[in-house]
Protein backbone atom coordinates (compact mmCIF):
# COMPACT_ATOMS: atom_id res chain seq x y z
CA UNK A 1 0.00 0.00 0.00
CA UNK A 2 1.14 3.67 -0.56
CA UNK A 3 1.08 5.95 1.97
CA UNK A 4 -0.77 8.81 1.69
CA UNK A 5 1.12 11.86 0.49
CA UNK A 6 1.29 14.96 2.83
CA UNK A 7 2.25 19.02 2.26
CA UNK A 8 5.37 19.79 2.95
CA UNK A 9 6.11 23.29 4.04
CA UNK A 10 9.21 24.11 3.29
CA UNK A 11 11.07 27.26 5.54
CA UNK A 12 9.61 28.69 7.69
CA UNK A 13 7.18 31.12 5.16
CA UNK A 14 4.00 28.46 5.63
CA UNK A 15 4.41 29.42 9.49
CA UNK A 16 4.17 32.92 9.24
CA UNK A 17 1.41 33.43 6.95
CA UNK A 18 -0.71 31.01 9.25
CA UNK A 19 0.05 32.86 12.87
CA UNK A 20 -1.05 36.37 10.60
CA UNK A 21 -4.03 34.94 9.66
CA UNK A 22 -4.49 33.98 13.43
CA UNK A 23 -4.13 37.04 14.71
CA UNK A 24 -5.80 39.25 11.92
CA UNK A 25 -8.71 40.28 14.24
CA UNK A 26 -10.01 44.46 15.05
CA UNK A 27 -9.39 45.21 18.63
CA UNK A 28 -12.19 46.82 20.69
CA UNK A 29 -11.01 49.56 23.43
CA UNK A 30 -14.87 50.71 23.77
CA UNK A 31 -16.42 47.28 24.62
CA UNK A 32 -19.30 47.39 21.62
CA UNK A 33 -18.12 44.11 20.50
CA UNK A 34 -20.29 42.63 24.15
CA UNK A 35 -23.35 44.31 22.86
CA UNK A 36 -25.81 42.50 20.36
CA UNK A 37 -24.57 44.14 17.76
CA UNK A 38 -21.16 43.22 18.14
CA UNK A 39 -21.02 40.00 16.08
CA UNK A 40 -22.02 42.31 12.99
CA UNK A 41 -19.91 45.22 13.33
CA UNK A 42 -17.03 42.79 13.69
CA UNK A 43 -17.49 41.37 10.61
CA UNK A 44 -18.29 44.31 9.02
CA UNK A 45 -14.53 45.37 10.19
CA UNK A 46 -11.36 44.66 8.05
CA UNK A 47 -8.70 42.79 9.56
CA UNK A 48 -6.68 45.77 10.31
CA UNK A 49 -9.47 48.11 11.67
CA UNK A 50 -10.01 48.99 15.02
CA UNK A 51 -12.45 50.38 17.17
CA UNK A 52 -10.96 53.28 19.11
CA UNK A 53 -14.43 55.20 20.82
CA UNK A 54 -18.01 54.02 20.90
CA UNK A 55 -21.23 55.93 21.93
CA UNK A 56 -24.13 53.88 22.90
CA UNK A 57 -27.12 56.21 21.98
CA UNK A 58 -30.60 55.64 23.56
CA UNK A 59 -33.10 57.82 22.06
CA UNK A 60 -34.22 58.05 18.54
CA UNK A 61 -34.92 61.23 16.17
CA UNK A 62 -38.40 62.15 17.93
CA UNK A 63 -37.00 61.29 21.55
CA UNK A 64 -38.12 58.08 22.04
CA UNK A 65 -36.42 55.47 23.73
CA UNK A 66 -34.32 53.29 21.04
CA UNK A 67 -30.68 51.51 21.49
CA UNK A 68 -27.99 52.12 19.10
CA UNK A 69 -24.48 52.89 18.53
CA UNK A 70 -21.99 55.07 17.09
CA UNK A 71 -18.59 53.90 16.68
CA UNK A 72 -15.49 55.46 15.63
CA UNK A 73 -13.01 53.52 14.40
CA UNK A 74 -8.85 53.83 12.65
CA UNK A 75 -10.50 54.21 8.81
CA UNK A 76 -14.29 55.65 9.58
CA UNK A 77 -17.34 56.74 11.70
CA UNK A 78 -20.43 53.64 12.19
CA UNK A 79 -23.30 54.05 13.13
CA UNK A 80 -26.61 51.58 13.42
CA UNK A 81 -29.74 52.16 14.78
CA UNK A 82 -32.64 49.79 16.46
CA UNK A 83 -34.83 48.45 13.68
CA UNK A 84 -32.12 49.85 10.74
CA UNK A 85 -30.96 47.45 8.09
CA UNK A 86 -27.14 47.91 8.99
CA UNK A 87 -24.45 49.89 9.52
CA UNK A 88 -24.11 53.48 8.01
CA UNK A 89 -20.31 54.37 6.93
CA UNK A 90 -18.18 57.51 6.71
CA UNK A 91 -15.11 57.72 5.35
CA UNK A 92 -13.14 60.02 7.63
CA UNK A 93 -11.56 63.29 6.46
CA UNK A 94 -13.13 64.84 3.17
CA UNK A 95 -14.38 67.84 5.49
CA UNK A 96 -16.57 65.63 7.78
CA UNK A 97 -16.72 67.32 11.65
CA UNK A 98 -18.92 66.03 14.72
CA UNK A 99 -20.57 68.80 16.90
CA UNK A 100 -21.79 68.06 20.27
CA UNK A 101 -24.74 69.55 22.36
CA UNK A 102 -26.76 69.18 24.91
CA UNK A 103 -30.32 70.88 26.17
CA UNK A 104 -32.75 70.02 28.53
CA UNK A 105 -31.04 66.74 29.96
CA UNK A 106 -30.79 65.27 26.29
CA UNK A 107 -27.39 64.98 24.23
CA UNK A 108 -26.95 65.25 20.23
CA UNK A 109 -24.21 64.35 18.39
CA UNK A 110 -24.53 65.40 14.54
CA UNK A 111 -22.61 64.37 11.76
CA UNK A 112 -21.73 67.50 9.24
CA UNK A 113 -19.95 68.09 5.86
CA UNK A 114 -19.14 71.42 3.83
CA UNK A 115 -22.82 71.47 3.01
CA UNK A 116 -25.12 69.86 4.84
CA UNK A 117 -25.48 67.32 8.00
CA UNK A 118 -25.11 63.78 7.26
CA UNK A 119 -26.69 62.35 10.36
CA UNK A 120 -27.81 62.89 13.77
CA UNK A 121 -27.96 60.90 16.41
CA UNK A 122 -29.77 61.81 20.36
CA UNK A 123 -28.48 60.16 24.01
CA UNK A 124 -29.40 61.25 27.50
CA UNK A 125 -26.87 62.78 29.10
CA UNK A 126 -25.86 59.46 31.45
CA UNK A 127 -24.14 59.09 27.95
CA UNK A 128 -22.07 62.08 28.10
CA UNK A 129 -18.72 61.01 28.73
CA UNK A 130 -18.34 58.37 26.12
CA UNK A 131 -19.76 61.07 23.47
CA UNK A 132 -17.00 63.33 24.71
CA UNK A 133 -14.68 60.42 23.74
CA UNK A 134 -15.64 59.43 20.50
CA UNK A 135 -15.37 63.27 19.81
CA UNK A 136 -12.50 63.47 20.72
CA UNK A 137 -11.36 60.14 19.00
CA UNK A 138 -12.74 61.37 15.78
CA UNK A 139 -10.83 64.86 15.50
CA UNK A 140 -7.02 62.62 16.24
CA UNK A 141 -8.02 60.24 13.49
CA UNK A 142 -9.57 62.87 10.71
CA UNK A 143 -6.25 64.82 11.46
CA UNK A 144 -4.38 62.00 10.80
CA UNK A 145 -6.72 60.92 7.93
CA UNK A 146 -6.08 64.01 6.55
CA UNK A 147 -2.28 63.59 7.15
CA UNK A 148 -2.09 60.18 4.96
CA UNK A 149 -2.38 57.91 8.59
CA UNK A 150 -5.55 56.56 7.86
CA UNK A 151 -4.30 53.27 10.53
CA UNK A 152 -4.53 54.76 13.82
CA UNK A 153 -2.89 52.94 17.57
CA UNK A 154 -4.45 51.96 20.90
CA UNK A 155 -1.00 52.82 22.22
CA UNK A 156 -2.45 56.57 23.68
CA UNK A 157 -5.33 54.82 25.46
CA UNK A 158 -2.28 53.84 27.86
CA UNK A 159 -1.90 56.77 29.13
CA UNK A 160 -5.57 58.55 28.99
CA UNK A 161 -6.61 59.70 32.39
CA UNK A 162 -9.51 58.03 34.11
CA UNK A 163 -11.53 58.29 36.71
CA UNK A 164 -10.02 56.98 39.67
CA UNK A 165 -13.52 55.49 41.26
CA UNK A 166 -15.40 54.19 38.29
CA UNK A 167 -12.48 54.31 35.39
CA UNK A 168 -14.21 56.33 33.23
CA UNK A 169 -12.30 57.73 30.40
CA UNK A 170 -12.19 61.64 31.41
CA UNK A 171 -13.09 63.72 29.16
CA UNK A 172 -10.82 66.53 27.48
CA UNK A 173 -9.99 69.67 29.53
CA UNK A 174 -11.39 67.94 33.06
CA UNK A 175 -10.60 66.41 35.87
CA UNK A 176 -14.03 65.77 37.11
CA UNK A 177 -15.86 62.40 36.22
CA UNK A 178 -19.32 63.21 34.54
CA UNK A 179 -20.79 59.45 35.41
CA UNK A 180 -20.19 60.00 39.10
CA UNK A 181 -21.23 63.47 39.22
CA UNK A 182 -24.67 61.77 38.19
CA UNK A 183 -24.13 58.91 39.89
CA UNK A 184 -27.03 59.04 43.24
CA UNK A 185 -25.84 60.16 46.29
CA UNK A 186 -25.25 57.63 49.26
CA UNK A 187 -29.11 57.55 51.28
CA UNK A 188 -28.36 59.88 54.28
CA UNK A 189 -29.53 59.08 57.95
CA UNK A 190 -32.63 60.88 59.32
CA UNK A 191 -29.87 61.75 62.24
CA UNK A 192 -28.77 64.90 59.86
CA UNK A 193 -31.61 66.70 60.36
CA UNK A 194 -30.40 67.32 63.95
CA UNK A 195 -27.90 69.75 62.43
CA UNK A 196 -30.61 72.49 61.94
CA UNK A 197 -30.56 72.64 65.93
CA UNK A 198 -28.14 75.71 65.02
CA UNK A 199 -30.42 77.42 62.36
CA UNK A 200 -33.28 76.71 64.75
CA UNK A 201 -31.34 77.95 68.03
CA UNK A 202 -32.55 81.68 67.63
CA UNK A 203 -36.16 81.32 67.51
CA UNK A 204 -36.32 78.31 70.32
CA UNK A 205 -38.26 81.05 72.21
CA UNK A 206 -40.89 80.84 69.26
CA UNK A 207 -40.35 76.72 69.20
CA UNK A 208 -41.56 76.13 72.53
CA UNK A 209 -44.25 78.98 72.55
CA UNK A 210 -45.30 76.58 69.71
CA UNK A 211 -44.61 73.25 71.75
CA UNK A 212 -46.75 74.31 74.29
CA UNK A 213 -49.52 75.31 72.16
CA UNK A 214 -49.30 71.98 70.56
CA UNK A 215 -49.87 70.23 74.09
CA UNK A 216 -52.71 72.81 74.81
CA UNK A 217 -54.66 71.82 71.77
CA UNK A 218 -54.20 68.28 72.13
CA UNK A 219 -55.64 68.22 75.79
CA UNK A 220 -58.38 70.44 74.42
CA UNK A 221 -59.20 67.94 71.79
CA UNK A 222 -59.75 65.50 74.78
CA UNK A 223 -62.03 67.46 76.93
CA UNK A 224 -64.87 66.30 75.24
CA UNK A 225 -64.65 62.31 76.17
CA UNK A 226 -64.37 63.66 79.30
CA UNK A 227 -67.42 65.55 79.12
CA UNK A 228 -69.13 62.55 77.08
CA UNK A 229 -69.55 60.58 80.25
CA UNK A 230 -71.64 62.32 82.64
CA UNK A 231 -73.72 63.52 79.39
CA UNK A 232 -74.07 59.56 79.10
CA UNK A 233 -74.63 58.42 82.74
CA UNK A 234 -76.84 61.70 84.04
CA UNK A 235 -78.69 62.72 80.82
CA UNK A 236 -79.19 60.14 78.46
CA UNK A 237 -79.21 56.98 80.55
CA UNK A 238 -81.95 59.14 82.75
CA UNK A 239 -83.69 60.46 80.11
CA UNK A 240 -84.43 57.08 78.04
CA UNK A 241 -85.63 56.06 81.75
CA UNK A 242 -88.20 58.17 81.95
CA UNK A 243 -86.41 60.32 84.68
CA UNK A 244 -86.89 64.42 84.06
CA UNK A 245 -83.90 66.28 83.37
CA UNK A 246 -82.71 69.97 84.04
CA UNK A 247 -82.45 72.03 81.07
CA UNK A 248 -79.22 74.02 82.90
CA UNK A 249 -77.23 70.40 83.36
CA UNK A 250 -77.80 69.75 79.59
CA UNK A 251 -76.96 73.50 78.25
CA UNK A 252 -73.96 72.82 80.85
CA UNK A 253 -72.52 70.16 79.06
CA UNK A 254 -73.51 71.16 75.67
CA UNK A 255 -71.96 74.48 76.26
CA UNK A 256 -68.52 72.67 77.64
CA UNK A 257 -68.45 70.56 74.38
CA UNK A 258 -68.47 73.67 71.95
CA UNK A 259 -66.08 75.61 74.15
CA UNK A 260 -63.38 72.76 74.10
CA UNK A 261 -63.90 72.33 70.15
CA UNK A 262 -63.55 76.09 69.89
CA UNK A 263 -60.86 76.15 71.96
CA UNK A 264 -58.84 73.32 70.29
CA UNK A 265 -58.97 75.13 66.90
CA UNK A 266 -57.99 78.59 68.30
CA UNK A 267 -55.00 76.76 69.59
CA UNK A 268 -54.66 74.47 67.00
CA UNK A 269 -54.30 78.00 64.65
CA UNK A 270 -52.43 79.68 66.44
CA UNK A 271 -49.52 76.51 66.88
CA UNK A 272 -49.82 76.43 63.12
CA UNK A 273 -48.88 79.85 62.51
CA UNK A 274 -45.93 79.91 65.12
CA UNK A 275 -44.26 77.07 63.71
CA UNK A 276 -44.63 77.94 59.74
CA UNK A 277 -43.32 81.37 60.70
CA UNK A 278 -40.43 79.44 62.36
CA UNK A 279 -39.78 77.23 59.78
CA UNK A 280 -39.93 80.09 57.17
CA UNK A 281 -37.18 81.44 58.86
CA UNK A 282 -35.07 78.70 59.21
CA UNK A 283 -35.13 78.09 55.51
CA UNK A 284 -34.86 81.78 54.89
CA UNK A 285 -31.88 81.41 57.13
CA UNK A 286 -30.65 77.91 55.28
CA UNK A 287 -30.92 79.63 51.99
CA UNK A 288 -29.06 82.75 53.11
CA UNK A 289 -25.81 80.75 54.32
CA UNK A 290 -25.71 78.10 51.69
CA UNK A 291 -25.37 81.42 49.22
CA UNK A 292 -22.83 82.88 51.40
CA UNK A 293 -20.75 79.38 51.59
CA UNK A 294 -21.34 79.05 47.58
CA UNK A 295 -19.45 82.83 47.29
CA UNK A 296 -16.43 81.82 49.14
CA UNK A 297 -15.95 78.58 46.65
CA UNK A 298 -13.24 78.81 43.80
CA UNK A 299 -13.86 79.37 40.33
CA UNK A 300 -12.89 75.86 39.46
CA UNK A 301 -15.91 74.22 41.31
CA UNK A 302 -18.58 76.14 39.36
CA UNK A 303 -16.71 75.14 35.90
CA UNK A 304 -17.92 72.07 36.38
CA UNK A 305 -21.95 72.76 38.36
CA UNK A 306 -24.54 74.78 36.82
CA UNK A 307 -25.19 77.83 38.21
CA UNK A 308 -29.08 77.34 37.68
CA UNK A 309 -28.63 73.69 39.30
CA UNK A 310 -27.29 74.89 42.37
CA UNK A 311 -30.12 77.97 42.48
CA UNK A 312 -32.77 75.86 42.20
CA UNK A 313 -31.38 72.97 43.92
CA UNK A 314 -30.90 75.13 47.04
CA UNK A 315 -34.78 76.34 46.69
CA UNK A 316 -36.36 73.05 46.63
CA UNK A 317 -34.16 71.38 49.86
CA UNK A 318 -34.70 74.30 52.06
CA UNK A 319 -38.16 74.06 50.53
CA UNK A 320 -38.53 70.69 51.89
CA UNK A 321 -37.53 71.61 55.10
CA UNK A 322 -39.87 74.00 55.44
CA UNK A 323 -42.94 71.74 55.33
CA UNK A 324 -41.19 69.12 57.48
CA UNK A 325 -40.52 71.47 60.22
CA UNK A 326 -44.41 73.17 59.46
CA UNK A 327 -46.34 69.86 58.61
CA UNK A 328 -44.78 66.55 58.96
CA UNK A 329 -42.98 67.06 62.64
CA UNK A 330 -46.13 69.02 63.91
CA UNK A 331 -48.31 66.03 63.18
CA UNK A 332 -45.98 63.89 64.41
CA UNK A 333 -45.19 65.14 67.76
CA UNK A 334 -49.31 65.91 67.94
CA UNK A 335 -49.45 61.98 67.57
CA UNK A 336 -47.12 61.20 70.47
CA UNK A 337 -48.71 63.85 72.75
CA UNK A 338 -52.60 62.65 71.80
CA UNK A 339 -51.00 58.52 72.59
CA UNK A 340 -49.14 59.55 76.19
CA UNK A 341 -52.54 61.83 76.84
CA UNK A 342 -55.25 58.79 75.79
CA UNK A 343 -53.14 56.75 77.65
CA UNK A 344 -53.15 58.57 80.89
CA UNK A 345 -56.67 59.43 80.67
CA UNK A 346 -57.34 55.01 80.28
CA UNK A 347 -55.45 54.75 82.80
CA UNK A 348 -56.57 57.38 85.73
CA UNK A 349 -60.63 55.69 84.80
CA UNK A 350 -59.55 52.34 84.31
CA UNK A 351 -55.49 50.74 84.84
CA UNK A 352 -56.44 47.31 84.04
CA UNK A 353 -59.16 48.24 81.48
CA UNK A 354 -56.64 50.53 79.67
CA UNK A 355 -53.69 47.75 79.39
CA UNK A 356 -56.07 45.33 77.61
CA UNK A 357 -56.87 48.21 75.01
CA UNK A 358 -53.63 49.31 74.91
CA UNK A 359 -52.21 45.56 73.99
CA UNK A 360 -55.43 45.32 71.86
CA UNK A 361 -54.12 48.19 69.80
CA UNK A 362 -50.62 46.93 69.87
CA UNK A 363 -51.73 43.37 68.62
């Protein structure tokens, strides 16, 4: 039998060509290659194209939500869109610039020649700092493009600063991260709000006027049970017995009743009114030192915040306070005053009678 006859590669030329065609694939720096749409773009690439900057858009022309991408890489711009056939090409150079805005939390990105704008594409500004990127990724490779190096390196991603916390790319010109600027704040403890003690220090005259009216009203808006049981025992009771009652014992009672109800929302008022004058103040107060504190900062921290931002920011927390102080702590320390009070009323008529509605109301 013959054996069968094998290629020989001769030298060592076979070997080369193989380990080039091994390692003939586009590197990603941007991470699009993970997303769905990955598996087409990199075929779409040629073997010596790479991605340097990708933008991962989320909104469509009329602002609704739609996922897509716009990707920048050593020869060209890409760009595909949810529901879109494929991927749009650009040749870079030939004129072609990217301009970047943003208005009213939502990012655009447009594509323009020498006479008119190719594309556009929209993001919400969570977005931001990769749109900066590819930006800035397409101006070093059109210069280049337009300089004859249409092949562009990964080497200066080496050295591009990131954010130390999340390792966000930076962008250009900043040394503030735009991801955790969004990023939402750690949930503070309810303990903070014993920090206004010193705001509130000035008008603690006013604050326990106000505390006191609050325990006035409350005991006036338990006169009436108390008055409830001898109009039960000595003239109802009597009366559906047939017994005849005096007319001043009734107008007695009656009269009691409507003083205690007027009574409890003269006091009731006038508690109101002390405390949101109080708590006016204290925000007035709030307001007036977080403005004062906001003057003494640098230049540098407003080149990154919005001047509006911090306005109206500053308006709605002390805002906030202000009905917390006025509404929410009023009610609740009218809550904890009307409990102790019911309880001390069940118990003066009734110890044992009060602990089994008291672990009634518990159960």
């Amino acid at each position: 039998m013959r054996s069968p006859v094998r290629p020989v590669i001769r030298g060592g030329h076979g070997r080369k060509n193989q380990t080039k065609m091994q390692h003939h694939h586009s590197v990603d720096a941007s991470g699009v290659f993970a997303s769905p749409l990955g598996a087409d773009l990199r075929a779409l690439l040629s073997s010596s194209e790479n991605v340097l900057a990708a933008l991962q858009v989320d909104l469509s022309a009329d602002l609704r939500f739609a996922e897509g991408w716009v990707v920048v890489t050593s020869e060209r711009l890409l760009s595909c869109a949810a529901g879109s056939p494929g991927w749009a090409s650009w040749p870079l150079g030939a004129g072609r610039t990217l301009h970047l805005q943003d208005h009213g939390g939502v990012g655009a990105l447009s594509l323009h020649d020498a006479s008119a704008r190719l594309a556009l594409w929209r993001f919400t500004l969570s977005h931001h700092a990769q749109a900066l990127r590819l930006v800035q990724r397409f101006e070093e490779q059109s210069a280049r493009a337009v300089g004859g190096a249409l092949h562009g390196s990964l080497d200066a991603d080496a050295d591009e600063p990131a954010c130390p916390a999340c390792h966000t790319p930076l962008p250009p010109d900043t040394d503030e991260c735009p991801a955790c600027a969004r990023a939402q704040p750690p949930q503070t403890s309810t303990w903070v709000l014993l920090r206004l003690w010193r705001f509130a220090r000035p008008y603690r005259k006013q604050l326990a006027a106000g505390f006191a009216l609050t325990l006035a009203s409350t005991a006036a808006t338990l006169v009436p049970p108390y008055l409830t049981i001898p109009l039960m025992d000595d003239i109802l009771i009597p009366f559906q017995n047939g017994k005849e009652i005096e007319p001043g014992l009734v107008l007695l009672y009656l009269s009691g009743l409507l003083l205690s109800a007027l009574a409890a929302w003269g006091l009731s008022w006038a508690r109101t009114y002390i405390l949101a004058l109080v708590s006016e103040r204290i925000g007035a107060d709030l307001r007036t030192t977080t403005y004062e504190h906001l003057l003494r900062l640098s230049l540098d921290y407003f080149g990154g915040k919005r001047t509006g931002d911090l306005m109206a920011r500053i308006g709605s927390e002390t805002d906030r306070i202000n009905v917390f102080l006025s509404l929410h702590a009023l009610d609740f320390v009218t809550d904890v005053l009307m409990i102790m009070m019911t309880a001390a009323i069940l118990f003066s008529i009734n110890p044992w009678l009060a602990l089994v509605t008291l672990r009634s109301s518990a159960g």
